[in-house]
C-alpha atoms as a PDB file:
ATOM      1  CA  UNK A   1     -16.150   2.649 -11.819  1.00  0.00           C
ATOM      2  CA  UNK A   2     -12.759   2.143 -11.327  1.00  0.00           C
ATOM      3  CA  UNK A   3     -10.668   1.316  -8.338  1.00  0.00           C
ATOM      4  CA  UNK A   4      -9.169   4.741  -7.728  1.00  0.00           C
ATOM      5  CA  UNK A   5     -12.716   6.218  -8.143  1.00  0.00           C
ATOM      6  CA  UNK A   6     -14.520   3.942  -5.697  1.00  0.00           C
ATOM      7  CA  UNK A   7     -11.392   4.609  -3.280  1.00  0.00           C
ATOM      8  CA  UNK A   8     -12.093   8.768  -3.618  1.00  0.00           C
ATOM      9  CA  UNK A   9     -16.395   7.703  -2.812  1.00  0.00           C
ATOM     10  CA  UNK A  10     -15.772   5.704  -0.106  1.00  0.00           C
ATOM     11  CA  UNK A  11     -13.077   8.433   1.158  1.00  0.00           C
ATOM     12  CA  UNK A  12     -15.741  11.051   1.059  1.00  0.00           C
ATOM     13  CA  UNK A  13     -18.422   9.163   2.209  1.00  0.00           C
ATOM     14  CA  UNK A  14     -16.459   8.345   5.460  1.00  0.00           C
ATOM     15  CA  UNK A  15     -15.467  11.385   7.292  1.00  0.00           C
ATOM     16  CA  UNK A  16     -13.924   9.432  10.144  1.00  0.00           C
ATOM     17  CA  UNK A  17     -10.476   8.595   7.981  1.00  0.00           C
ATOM     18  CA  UNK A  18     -10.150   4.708   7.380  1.00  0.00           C
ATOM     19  CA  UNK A  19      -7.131   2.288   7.209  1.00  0.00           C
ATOM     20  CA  UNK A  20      -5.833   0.878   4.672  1.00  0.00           C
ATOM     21  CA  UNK A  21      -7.118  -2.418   5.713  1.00  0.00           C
ATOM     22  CA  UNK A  22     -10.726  -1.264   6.073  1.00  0.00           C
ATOM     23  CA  UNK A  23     -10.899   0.581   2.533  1.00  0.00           C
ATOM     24  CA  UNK A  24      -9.809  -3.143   1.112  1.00  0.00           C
ATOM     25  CA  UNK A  25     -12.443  -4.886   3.361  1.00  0.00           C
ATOM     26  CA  UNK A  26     -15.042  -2.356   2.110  1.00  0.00           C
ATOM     27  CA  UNK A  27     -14.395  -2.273  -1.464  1.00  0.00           C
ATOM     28  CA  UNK A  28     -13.231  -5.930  -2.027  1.00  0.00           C
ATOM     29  CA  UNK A  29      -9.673  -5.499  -3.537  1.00  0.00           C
ATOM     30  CA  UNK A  30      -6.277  -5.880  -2.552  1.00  0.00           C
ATOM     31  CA  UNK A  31      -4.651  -4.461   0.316  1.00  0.00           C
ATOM     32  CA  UNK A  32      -1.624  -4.185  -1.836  1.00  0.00           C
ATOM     33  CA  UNK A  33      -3.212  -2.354  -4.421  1.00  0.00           C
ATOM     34  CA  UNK A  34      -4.867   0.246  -1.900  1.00  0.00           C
ATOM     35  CA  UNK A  35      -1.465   1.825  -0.458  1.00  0.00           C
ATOM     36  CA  UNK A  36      -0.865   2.241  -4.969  1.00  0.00           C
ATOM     37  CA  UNK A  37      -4.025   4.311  -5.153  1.00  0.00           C
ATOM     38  CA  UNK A  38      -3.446   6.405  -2.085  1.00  0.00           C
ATOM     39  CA  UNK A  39       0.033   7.231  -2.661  1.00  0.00           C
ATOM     40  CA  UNK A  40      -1.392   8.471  -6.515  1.00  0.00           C
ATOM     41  CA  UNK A  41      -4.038  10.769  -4.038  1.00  0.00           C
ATOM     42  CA  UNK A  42      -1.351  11.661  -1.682  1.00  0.00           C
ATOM     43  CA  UNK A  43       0.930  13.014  -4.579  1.00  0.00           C
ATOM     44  CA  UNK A  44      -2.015  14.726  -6.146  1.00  0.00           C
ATOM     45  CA  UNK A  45      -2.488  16.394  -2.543  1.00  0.00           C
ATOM     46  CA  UNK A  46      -6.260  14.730  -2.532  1.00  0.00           C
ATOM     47  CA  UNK A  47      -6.038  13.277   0.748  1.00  0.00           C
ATOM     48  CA  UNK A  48      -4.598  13.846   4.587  1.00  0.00           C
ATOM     49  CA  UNK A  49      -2.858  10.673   6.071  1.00  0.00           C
ATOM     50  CA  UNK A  50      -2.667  11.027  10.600  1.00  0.00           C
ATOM     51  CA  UNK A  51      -0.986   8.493  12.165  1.00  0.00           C
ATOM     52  CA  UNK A  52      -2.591   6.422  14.636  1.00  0.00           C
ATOM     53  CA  UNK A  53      -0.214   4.143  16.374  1.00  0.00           C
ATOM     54  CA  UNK A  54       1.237   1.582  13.964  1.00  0.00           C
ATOM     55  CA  UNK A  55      -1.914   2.518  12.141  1.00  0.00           C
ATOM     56  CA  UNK A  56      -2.582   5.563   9.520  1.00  0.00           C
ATOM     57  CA  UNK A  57      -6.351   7.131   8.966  1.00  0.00           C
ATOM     58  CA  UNK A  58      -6.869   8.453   5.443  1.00  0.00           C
ATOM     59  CA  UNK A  59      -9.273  11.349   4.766  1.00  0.00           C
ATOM     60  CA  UNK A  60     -10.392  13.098   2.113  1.00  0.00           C
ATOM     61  CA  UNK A  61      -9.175  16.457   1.653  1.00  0.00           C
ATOM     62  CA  UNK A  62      -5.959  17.857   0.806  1.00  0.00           C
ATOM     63  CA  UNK A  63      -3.891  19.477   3.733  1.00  0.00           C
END
């Protein structure tokens, strides 16, 4: 599995939304290549960003 694909499983698996931060924790990569793969999924209208402070939640699920 790639990292785009384990980023979309973990996505779905966690209704909550999760930070950028948190998907890198949870999937052992680098936080700079997680914002890459969620920007691709934001583009491809995949996934809802909400603000949360200074932080951003990511869901799965296009708006």
């Amino acid at each position: 599995m790639d990292k785009k694909e384990a980023v979309i499983k973990l996505l779905k698996k966690n209704t909550d939304g999760l930070t950028i931060i948190e998907i890198a924790r949870a999937l052992d990569i680098s936080r700079n290549t997680v914002p890459v793969i969620l920007a691709e999924l934001k583009g491809a209208e995949l996934i809802r960003i909400r603000p949360i402070g200074k932080a951003k939640l990511h869901y799965w699920g296009g708006t």
